[in-house]
N, C-alpha and C. Protein backbone atom coordinates (compact mmCIF):
# COMPACT_ATOMS: atom_id res chain seq x y z
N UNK A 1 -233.05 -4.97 -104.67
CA UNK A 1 -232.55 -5.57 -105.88
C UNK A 1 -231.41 -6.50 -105.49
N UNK A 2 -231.48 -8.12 -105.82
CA UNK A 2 -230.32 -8.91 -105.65
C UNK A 2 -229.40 -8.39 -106.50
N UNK A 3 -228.34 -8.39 -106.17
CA UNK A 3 -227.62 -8.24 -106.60
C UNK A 3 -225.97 -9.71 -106.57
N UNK A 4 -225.10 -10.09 -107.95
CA UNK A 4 -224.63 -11.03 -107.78
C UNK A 4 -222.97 -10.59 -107.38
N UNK A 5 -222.64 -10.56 -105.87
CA UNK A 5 -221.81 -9.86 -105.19
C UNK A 5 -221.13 -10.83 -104.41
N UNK A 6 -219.57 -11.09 -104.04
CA UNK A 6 -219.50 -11.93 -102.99
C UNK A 6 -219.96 -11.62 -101.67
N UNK A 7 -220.35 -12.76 -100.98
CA UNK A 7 -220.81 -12.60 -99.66
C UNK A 7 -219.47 -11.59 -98.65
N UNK A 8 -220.25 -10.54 -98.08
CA UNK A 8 -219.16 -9.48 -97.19
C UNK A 8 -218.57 -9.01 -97.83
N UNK A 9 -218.40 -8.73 -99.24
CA UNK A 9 -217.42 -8.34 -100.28
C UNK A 9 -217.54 -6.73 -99.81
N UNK A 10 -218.64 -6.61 -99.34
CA UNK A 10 -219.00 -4.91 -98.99
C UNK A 10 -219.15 -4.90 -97.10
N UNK A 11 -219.35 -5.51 -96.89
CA UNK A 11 -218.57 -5.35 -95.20
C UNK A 11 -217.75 -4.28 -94.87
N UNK A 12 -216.75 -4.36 -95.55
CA UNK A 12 -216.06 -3.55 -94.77
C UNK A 12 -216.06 -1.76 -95.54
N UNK A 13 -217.08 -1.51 -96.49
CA UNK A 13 -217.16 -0.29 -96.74
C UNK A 13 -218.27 0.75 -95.74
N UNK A 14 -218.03 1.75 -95.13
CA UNK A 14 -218.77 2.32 -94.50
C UNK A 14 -220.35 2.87 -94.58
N UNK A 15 -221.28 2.60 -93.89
CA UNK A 15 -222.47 2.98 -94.21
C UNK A 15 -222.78 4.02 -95.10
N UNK A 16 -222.12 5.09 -94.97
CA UNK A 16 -222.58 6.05 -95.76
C UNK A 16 -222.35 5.83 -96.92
N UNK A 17 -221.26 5.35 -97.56
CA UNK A 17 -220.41 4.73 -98.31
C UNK A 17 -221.82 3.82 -99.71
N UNK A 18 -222.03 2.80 -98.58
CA UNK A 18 -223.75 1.81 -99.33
C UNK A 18 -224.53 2.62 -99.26
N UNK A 19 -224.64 3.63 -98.57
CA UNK A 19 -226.03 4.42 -98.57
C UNK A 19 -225.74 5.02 -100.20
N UNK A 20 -224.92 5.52 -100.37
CA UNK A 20 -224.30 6.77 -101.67
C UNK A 20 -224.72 5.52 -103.01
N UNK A 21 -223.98 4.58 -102.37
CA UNK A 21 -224.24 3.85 -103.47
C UNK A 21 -225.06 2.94 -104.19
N UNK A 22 -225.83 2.63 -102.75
CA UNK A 22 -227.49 2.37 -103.22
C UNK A 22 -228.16 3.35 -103.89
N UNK A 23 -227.99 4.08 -103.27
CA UNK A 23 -228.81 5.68 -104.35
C UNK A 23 -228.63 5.68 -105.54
N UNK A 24 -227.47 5.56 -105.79
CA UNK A 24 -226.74 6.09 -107.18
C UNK A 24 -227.65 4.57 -108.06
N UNK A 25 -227.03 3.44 -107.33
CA UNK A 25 -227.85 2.04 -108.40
C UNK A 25 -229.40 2.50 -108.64
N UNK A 26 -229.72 3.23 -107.45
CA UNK A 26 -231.41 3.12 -107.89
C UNK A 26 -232.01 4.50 -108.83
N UNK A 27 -231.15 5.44 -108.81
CA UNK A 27 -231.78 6.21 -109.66
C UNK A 27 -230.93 5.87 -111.25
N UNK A 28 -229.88 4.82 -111.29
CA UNK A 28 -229.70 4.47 -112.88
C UNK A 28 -231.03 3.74 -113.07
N UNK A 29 -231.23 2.67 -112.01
CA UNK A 29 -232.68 1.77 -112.11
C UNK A 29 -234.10 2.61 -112.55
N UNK A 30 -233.98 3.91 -112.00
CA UNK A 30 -235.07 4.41 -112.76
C UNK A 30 -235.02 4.98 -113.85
N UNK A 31 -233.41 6.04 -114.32
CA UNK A 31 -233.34 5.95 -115.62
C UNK A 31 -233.81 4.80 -116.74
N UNK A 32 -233.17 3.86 -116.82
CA UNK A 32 -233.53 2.71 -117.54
C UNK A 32 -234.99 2.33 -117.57
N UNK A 33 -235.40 2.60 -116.42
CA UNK A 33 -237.16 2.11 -116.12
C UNK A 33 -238.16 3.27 -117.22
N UNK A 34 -238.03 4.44 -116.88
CA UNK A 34 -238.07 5.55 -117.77
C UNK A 34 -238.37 5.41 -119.10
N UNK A 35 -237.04 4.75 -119.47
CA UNK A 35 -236.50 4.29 -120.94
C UNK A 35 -237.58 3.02 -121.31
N UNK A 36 -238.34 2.77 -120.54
CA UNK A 36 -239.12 0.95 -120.38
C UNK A 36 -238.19 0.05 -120.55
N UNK A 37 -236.77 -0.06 -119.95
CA UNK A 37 -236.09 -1.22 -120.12
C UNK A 37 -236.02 -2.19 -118.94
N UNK A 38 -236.45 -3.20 -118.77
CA UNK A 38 -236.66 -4.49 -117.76
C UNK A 38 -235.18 -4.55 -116.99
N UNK A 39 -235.21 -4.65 -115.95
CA UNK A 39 -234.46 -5.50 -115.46
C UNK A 39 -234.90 -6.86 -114.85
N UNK A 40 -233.71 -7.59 -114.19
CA UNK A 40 -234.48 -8.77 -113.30
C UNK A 40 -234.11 -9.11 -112.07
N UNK A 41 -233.23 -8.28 -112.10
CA UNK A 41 -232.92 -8.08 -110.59
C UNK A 41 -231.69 -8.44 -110.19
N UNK A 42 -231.19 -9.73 -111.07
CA UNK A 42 -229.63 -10.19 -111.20
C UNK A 42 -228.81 -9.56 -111.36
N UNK A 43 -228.83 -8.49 -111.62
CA UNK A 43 -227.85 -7.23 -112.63
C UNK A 43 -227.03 -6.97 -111.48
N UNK A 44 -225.97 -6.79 -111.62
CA UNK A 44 -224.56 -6.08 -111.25
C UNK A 44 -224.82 -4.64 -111.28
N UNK A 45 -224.14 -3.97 -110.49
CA UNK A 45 -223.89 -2.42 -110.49
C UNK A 45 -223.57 -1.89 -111.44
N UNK A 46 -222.13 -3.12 -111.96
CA UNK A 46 -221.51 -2.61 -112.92
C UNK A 46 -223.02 -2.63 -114.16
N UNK A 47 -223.63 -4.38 -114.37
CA UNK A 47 -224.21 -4.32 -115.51
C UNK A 47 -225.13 -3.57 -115.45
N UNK A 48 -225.81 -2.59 -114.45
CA UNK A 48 -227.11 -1.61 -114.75
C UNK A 48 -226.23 -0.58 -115.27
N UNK A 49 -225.29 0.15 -114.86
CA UNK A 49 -224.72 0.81 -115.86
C UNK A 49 -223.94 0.94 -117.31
N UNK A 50 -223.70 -0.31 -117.21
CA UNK A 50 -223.13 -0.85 -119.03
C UNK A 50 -224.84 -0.70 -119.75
N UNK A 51 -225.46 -1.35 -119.08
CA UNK A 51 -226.77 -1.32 -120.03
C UNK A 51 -227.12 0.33 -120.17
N UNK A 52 -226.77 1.03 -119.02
CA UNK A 52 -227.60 2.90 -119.20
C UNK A 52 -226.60 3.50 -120.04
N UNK A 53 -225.52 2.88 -120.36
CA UNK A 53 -224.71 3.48 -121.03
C UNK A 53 -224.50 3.11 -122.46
N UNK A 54 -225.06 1.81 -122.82
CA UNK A 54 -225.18 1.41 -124.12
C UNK A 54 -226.65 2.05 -124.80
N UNK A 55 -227.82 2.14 -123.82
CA UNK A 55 -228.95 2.81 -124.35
C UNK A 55 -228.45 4.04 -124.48
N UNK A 56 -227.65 5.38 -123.72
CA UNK A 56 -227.18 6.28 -124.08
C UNK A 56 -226.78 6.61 -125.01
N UNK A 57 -225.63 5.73 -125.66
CA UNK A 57 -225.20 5.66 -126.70
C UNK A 57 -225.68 5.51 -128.00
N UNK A 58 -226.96 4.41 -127.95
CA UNK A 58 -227.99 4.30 -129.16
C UNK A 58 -228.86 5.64 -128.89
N UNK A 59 -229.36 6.11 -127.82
CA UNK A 59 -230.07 7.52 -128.25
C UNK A 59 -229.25 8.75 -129.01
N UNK A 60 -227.70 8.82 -128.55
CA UNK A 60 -227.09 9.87 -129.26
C UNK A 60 -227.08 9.25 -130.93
N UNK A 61 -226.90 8.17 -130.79
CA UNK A 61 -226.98 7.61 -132.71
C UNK A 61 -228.49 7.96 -133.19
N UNK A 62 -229.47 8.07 -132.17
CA UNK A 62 -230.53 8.02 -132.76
C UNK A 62 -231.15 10.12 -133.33
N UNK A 63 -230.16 10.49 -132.18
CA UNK A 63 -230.08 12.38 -132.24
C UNK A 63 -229.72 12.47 -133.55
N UNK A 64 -228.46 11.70 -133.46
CA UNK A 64 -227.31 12.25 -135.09
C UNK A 64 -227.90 11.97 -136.20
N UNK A 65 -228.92 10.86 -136.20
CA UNK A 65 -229.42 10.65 -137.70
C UNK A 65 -230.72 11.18 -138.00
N UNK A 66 -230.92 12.67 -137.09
CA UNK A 66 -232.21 13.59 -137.40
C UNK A 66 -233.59 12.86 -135.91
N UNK A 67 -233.10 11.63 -135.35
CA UNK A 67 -234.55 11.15 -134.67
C UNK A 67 -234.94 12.23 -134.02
N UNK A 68 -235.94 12.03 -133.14
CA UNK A 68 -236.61 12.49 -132.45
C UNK A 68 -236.60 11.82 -130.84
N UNK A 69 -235.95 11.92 -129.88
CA UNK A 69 -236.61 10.61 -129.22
C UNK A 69 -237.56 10.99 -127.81
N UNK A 70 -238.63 12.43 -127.88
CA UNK A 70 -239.59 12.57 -127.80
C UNK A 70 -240.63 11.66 -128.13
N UNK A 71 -240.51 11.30 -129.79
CA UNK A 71 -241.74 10.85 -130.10
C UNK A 71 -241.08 9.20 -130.40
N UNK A 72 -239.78 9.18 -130.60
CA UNK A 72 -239.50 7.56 -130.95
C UNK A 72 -239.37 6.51 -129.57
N UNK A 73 -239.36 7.39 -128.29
CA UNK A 73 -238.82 6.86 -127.11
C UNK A 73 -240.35 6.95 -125.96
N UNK A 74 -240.90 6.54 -125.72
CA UNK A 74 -242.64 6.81 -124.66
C UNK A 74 -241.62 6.74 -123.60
N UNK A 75 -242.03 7.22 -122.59
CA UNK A 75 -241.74 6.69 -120.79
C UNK A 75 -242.39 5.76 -120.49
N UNK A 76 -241.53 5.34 -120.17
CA UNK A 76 -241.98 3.18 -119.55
C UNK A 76 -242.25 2.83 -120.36
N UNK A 77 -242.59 2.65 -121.68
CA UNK A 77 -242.51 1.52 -122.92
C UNK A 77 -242.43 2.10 -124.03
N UNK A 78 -242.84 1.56 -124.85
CA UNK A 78 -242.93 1.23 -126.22
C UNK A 78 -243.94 2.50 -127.28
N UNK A 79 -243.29 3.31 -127.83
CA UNK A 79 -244.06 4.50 -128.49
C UNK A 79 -244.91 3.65 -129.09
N UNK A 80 -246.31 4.56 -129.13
CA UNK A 80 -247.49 3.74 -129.80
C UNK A 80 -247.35 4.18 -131.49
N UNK A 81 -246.55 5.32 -131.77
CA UNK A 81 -245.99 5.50 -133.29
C UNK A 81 -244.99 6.15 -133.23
N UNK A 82 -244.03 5.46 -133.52
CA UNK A 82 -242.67 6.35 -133.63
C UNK A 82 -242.42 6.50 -135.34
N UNK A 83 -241.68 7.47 -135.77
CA UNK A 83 -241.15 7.81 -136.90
C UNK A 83 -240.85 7.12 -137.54
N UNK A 84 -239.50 5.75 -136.88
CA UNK A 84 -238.94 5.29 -137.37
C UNK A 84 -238.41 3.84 -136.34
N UNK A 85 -238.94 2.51 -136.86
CA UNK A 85 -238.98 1.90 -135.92
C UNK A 85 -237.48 1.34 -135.54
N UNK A 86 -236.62 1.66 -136.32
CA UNK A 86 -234.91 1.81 -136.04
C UNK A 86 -234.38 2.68 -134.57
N UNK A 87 -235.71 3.66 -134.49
CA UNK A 87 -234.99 4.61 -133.33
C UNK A 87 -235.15 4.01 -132.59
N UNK A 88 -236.14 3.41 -132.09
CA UNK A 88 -236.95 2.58 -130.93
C UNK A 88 -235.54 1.97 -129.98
N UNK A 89 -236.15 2.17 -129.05
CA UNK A 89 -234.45 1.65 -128.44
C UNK A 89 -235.45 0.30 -127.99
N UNK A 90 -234.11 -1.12 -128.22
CA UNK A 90 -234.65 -2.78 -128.27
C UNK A 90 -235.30 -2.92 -126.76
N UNK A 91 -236.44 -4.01 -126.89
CA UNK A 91 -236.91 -4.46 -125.66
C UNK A 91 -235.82 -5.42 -125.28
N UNK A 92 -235.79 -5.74 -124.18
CA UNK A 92 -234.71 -6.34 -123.21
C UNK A 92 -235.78 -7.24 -123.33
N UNK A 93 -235.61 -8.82 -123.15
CA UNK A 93 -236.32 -10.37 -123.18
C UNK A 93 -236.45 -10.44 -121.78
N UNK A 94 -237.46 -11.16 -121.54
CA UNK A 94 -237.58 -11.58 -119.94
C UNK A 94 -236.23 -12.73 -120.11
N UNK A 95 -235.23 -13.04 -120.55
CA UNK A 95 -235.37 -14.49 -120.29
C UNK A 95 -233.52 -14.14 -120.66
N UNK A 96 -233.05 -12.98 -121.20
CA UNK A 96 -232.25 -12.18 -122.20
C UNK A 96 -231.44 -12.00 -120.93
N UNK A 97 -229.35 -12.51 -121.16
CA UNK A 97 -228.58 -12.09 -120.24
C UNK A 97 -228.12 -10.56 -120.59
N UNK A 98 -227.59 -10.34 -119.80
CA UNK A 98 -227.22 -8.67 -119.94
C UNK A 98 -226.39 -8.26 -121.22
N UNK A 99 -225.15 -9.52 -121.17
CA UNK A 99 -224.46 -9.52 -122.17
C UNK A 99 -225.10 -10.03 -123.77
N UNK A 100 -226.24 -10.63 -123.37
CA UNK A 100 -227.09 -10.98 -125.04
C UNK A 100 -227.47 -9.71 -125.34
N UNK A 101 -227.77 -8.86 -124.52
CA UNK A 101 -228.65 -7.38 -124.64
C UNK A 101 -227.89 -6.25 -124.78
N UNK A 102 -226.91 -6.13 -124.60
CA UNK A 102 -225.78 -5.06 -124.41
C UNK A 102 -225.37 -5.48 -126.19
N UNK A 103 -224.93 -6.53 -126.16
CA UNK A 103 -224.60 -6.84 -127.88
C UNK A 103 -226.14 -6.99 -129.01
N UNK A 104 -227.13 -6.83 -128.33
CA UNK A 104 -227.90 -6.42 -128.89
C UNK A 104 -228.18 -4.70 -129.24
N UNK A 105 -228.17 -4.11 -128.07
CA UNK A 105 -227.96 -2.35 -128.23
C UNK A 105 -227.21 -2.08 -129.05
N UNK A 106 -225.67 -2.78 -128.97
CA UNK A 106 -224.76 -2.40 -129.96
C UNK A 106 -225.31 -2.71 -131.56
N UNK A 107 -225.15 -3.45 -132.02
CA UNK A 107 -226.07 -4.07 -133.34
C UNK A 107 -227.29 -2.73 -133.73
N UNK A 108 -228.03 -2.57 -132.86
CA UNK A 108 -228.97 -1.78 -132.90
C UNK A 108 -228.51 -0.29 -132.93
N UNK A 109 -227.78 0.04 -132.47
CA UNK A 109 -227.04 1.49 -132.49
C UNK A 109 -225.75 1.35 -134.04
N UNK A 110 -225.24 0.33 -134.40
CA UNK A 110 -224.58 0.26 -135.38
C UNK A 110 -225.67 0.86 -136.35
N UNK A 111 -226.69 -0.50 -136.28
CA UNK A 111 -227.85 0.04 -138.03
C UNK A 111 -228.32 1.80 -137.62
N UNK A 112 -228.56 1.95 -136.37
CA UNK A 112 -229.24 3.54 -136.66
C UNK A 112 -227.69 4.37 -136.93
N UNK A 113 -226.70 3.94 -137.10
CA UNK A 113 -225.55 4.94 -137.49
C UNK A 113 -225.39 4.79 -138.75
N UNK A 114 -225.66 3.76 -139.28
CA UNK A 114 -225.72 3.46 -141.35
C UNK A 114 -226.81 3.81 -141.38
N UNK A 115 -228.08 4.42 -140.99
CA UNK A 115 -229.20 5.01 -141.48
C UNK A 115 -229.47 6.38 -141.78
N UNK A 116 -229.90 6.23 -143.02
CA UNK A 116 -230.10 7.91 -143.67
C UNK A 116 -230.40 8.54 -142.79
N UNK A 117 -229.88 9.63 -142.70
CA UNK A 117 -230.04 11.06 -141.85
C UNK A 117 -231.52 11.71 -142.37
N UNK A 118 -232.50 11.85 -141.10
CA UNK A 118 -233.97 12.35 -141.70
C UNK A 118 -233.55 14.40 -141.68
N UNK A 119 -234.25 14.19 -142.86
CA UNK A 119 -234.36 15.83 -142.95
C UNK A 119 -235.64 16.56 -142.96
N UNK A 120 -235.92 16.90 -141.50
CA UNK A 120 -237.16 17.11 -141.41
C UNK A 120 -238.06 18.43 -141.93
């Protein structure tokens, strides 16, 4: 994964050091993947985790207002029927910067927090 880093900016941290922390980027990369959310490869360390942490955040909004996200959330994409198409956590755009998408999650986690609580 490119990543947008200065050149040697990580030089001087110790192998084990990138090893720990390649790991750590790639299993947020599969969280998110999980979730079916795209990346493109440009993403920052920091921005793969602002993004796992803004979808986090819309799934706990999506817990509190009764969802489900068993059935509102598929692995790797898009539920073929979810409950409620508010829970759905947003597709990321091929074309979409991190920061258009992150203020998109937010927006999207706002409306599922003004949405009636399901009583199942």
């Amino acid at each position: 994964m490119a990543n947008q880093r200065e050149p040697g900016r990580d030089a001087h941290l110790d192998p084990h050091r990138l090893e720990t922390r390649a790991a750590v980027e790639a299993e947020l990369v599969a969280k998110l993947a999980a979730r079916g959310v795209d990346l493109n490869g440009d993403e920052s360390s920091d921005d793969i985790g602002d993004i796992l942490d803004a979808i986090e955040r819309f799934e706990r909004a999506v817990q509190s207002r009764g969802g489900d996200l068993m059935v509102d959330q598929r692995a790797g994409g898009r539920p073929t029927e979810p409950d409620d198409e508010h829970f759905v956590i947003p597709e990321r755009r091929a074309d979409e910067s991190v920061e258009g998408y992150l203020e998109r999650l937010r927006e999207a986690t706002r409306v599922v927090l003004e949405h009636q609580i399901r009583a199942d």
